[in-house]
PDB file of N, CA and C in Angstrom:
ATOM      1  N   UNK A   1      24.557  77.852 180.036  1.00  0.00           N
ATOM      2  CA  UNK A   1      25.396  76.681 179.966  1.00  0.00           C
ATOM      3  C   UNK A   1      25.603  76.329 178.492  1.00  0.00           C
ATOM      4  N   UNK A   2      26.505  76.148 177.971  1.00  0.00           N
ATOM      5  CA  UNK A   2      27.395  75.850 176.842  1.00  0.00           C
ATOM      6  C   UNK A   2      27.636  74.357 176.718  1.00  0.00           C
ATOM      7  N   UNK A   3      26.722  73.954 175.657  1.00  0.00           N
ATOM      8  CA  UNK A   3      26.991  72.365 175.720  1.00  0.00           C
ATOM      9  C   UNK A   3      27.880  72.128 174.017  1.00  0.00           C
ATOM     10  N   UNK A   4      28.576  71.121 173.836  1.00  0.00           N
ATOM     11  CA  UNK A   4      28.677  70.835 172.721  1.00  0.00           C
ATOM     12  C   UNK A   4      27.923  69.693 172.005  1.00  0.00           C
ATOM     13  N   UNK A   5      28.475  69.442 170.701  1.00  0.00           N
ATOM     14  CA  UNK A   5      27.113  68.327 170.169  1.00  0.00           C
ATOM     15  C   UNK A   5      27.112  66.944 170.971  1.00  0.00           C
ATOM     16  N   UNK A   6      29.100  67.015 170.662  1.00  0.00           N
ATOM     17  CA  UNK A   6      29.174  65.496 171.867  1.00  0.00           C
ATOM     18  C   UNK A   6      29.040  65.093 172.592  1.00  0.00           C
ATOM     19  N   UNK A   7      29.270  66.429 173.693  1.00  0.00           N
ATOM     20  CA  UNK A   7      28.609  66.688 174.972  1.00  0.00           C
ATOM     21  C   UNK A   7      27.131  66.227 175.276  1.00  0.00           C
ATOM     22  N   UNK A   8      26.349  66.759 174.225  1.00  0.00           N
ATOM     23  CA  UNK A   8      24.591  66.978 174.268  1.00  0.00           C
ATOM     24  C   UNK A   8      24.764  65.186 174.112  1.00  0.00           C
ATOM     25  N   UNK A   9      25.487  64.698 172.957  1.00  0.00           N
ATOM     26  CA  UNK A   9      24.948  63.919 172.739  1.00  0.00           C
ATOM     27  C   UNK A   9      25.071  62.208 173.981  1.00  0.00           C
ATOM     28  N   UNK A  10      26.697  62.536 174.538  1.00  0.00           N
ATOM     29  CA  UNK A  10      26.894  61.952 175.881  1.00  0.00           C
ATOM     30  C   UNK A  10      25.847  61.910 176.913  1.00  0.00           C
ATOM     31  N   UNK A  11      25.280  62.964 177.306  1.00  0.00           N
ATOM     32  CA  UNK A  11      24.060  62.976 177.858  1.00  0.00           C
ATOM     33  C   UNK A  11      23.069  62.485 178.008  1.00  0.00           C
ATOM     34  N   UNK A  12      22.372  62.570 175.960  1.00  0.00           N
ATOM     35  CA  UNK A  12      21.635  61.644 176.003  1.00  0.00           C
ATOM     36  C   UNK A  12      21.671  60.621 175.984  1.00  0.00           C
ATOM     37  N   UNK A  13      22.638  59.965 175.850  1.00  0.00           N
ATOM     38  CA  UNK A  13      23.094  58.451 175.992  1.00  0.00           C
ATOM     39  C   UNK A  13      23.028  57.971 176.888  1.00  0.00           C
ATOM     40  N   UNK A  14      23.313  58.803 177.940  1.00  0.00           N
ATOM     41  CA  UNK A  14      23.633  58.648 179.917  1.00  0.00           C
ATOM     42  C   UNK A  14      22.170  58.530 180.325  1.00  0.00           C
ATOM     43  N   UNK A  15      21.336  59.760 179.571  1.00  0.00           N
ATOM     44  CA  UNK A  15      19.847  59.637 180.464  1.00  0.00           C
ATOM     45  C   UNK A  15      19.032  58.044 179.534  1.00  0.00           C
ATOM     46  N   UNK A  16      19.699  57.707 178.101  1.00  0.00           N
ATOM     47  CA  UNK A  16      18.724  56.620 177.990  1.00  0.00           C
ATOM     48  C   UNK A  16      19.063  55.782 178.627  1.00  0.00           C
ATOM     49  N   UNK A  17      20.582  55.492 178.833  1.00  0.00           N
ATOM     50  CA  UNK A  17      21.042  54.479 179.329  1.00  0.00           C
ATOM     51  C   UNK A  17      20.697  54.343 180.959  1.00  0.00           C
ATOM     52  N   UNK A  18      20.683  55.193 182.056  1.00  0.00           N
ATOM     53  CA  UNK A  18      20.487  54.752 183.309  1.00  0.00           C
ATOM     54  C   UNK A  18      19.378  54.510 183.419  1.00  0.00           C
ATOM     55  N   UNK A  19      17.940  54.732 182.796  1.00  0.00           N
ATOM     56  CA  UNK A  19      16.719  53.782 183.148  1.00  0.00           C
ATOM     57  C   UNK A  19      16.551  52.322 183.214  1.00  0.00           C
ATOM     58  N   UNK A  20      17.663  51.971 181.694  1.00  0.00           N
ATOM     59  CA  UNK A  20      17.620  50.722 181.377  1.00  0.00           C
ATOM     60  C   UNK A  20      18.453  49.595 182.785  1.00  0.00           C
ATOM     61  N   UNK A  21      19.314  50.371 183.456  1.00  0.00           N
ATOM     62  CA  UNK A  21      20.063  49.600 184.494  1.00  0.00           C
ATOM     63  C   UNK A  21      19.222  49.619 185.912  1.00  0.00           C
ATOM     64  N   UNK A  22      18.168  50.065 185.721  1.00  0.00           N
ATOM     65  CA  UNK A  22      17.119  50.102 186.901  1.00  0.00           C
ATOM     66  C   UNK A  22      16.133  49.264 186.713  1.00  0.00           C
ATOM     67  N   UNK A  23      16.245  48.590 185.630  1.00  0.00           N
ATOM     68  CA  UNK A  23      15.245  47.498 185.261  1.00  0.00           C
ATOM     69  C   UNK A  23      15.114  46.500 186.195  1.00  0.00           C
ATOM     70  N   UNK A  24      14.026  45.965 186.554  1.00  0.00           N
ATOM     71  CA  UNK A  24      13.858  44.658 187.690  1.00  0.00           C
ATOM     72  C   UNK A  24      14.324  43.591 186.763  1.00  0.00           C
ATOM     73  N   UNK A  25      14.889  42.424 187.351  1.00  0.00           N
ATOM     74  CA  UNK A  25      14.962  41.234 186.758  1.00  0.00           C
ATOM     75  C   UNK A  25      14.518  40.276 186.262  1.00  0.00           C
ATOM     76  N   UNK A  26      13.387  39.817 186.496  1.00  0.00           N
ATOM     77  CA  UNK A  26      12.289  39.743 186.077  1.00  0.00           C
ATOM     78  C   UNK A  26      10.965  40.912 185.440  1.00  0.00           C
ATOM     79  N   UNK A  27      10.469  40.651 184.315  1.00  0.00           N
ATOM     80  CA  UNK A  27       9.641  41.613 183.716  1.00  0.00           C
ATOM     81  C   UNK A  27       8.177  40.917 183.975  1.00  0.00           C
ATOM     82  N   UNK A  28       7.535  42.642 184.340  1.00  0.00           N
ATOM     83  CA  UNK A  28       6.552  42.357 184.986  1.00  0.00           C
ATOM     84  C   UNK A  28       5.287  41.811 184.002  1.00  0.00           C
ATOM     85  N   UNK A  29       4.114  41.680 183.727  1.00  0.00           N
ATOM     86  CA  UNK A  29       3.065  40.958 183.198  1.00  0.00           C
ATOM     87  C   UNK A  29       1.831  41.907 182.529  1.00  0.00           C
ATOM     88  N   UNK A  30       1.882  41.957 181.443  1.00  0.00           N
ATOM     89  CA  UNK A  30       0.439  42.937 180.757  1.00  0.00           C
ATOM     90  C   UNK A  30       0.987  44.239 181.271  1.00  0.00           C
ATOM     91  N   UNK A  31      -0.449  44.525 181.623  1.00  0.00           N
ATOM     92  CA  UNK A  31      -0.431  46.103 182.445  1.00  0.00           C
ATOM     93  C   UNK A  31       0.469  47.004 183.283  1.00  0.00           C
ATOM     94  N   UNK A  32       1.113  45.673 184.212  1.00  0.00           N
ATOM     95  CA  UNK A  32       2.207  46.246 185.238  1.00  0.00           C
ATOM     96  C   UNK A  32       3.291  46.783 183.941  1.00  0.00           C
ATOM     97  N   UNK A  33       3.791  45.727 182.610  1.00  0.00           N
ATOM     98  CA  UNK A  33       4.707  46.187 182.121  1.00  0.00           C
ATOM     99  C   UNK A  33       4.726  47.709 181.607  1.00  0.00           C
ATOM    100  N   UNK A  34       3.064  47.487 180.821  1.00  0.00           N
ATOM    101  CA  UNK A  34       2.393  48.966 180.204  1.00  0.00           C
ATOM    102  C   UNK A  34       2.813  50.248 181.492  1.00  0.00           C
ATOM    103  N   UNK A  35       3.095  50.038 182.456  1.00  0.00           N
ATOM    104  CA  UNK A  35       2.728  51.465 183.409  1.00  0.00           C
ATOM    105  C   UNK A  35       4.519  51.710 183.955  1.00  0.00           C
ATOM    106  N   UNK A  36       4.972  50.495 183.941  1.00  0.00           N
ATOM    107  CA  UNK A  36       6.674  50.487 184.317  1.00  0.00           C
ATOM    108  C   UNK A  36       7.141  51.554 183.039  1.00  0.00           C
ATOM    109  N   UNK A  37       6.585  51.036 181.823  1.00  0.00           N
ATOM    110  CA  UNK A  37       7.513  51.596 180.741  1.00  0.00           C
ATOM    111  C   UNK A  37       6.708  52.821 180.582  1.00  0.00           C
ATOM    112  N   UNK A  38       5.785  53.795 180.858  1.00  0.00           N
ATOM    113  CA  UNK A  38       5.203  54.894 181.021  1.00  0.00           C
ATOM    114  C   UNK A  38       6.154  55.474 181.658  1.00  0.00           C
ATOM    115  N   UNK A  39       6.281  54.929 182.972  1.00  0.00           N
ATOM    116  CA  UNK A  39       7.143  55.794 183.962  1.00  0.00           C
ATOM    117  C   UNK A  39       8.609  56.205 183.775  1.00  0.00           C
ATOM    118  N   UNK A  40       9.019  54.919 183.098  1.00  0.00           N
ATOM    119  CA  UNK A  40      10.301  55.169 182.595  1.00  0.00           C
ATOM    120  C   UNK A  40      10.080  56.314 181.654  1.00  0.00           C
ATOM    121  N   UNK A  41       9.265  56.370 180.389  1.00  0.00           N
ATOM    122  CA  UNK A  41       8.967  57.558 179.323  1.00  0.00           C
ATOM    123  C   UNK A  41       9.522  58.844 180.204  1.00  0.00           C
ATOM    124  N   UNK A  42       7.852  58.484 181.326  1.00  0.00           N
ATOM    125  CA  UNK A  42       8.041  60.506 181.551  1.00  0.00           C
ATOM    126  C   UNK A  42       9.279  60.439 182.321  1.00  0.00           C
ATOM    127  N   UNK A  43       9.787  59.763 183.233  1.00  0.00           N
ATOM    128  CA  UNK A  43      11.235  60.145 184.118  1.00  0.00           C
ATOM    129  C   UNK A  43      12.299  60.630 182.678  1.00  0.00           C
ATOM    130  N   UNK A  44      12.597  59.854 181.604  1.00  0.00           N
ATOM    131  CA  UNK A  44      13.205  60.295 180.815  1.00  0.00           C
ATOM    132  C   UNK A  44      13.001  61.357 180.123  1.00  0.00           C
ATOM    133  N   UNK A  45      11.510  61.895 179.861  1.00  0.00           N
ATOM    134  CA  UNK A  45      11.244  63.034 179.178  1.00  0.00           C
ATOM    135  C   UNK A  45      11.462  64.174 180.200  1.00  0.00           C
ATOM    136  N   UNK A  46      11.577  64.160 181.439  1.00  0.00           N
ATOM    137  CA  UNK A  46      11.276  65.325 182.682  1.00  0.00           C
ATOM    138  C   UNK A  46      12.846  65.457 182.581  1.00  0.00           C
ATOM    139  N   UNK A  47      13.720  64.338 182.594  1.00  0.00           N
ATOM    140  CA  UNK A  47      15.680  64.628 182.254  1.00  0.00           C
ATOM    141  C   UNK A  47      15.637  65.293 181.328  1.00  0.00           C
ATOM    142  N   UNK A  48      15.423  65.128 180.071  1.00  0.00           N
ATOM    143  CA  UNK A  48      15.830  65.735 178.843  1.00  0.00           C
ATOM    144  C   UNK A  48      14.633  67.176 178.702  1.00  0.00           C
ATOM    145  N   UNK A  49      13.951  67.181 179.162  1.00  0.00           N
ATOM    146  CA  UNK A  49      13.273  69.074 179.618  1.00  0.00           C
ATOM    147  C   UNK A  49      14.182  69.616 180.226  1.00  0.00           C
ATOM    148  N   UNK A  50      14.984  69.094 181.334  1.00  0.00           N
ATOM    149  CA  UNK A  50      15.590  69.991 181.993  1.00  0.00           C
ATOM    150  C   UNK A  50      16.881  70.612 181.728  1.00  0.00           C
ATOM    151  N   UNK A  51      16.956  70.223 180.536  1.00  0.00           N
ATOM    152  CA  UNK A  51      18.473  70.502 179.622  1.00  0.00           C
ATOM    153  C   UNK A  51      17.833  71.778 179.161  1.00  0.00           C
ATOM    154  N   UNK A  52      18.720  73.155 179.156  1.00  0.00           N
ATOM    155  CA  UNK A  52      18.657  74.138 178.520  1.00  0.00           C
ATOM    156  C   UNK A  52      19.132  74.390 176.940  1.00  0.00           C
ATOM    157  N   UNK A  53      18.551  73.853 175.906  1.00  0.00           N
ATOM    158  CA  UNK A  53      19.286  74.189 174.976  1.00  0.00           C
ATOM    159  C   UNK A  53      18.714  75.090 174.180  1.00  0.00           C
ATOM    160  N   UNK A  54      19.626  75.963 173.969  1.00  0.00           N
ATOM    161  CA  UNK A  54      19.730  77.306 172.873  1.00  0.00           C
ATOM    162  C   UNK A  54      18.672  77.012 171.518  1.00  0.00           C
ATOM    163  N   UNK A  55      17.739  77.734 170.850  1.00  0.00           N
ATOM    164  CA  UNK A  55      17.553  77.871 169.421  1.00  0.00           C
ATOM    165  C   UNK A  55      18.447  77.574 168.415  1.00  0.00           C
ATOM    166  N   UNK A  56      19.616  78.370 168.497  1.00  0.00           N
ATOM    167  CA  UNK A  56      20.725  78.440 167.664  1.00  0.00           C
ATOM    168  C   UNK A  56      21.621  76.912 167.505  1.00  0.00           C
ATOM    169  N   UNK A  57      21.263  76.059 168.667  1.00  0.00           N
ATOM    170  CA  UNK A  57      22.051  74.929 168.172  1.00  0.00           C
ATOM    171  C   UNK A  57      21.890  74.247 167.166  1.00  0.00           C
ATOM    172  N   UNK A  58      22.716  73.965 166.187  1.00  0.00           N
ATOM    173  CA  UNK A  58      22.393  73.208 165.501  1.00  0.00           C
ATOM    174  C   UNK A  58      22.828  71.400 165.275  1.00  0.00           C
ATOM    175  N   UNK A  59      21.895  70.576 164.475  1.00  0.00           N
ATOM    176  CA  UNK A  59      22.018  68.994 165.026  1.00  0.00           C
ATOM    177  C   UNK A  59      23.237  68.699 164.508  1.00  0.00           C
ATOM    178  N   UNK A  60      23.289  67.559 164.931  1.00  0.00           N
ATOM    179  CA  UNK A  60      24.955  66.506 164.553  1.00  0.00           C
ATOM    180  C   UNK A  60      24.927  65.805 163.679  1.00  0.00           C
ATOM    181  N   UNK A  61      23.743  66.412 162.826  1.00  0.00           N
ATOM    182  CA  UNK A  61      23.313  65.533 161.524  1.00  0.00           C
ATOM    183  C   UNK A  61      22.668  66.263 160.720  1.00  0.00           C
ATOM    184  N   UNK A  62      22.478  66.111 159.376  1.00  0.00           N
ATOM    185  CA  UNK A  62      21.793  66.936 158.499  1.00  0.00           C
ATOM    186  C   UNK A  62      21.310  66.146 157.746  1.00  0.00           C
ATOM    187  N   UNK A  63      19.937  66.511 157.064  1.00  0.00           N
ATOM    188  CA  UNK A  63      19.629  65.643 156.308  1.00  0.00           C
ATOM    189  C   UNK A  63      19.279  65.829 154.815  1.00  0.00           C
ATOM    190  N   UNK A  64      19.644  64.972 154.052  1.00  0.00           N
ATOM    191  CA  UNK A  64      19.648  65.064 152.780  1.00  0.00           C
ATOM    192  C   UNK A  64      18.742  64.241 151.611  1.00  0.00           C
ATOM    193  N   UNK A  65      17.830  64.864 150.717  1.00  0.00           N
ATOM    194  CA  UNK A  65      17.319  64.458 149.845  1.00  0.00           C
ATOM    195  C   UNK A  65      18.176  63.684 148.640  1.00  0.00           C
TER     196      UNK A  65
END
């Protein structure tokens, strides 16, 4: 699969962004919050594993001294 940068980068925008719209309305208290926002982590880290991307890509940014 052939992604482009904008592409890649649409994506990640999509996977940070739909956790945040699953948020309860009220926020939960201490610990409950500590384990909500864990879960959110790994659900977001297990999306962005499952993206195949190439070695060869290179970023949409470079950085400079």
């Amino acid at each position: 699969m052939k992604l482009t940068r904008r592409q890649l980068a649409a994506f990640a925008a999509a996977t940070v962004a739909a956790p945040a719209t699953a948020e309860p309305q009220q926020p939960a208290a201490g610990e409950d919050l500590l384990k909500l926002k864990r879960d959110q982590m790994q659900t977001s880290a297990v999306a962005l594993s499952s993206v195949k991307l190439p070695m060869a890509t290179e970023p949409a940014f470079q950085f400079k001294a």
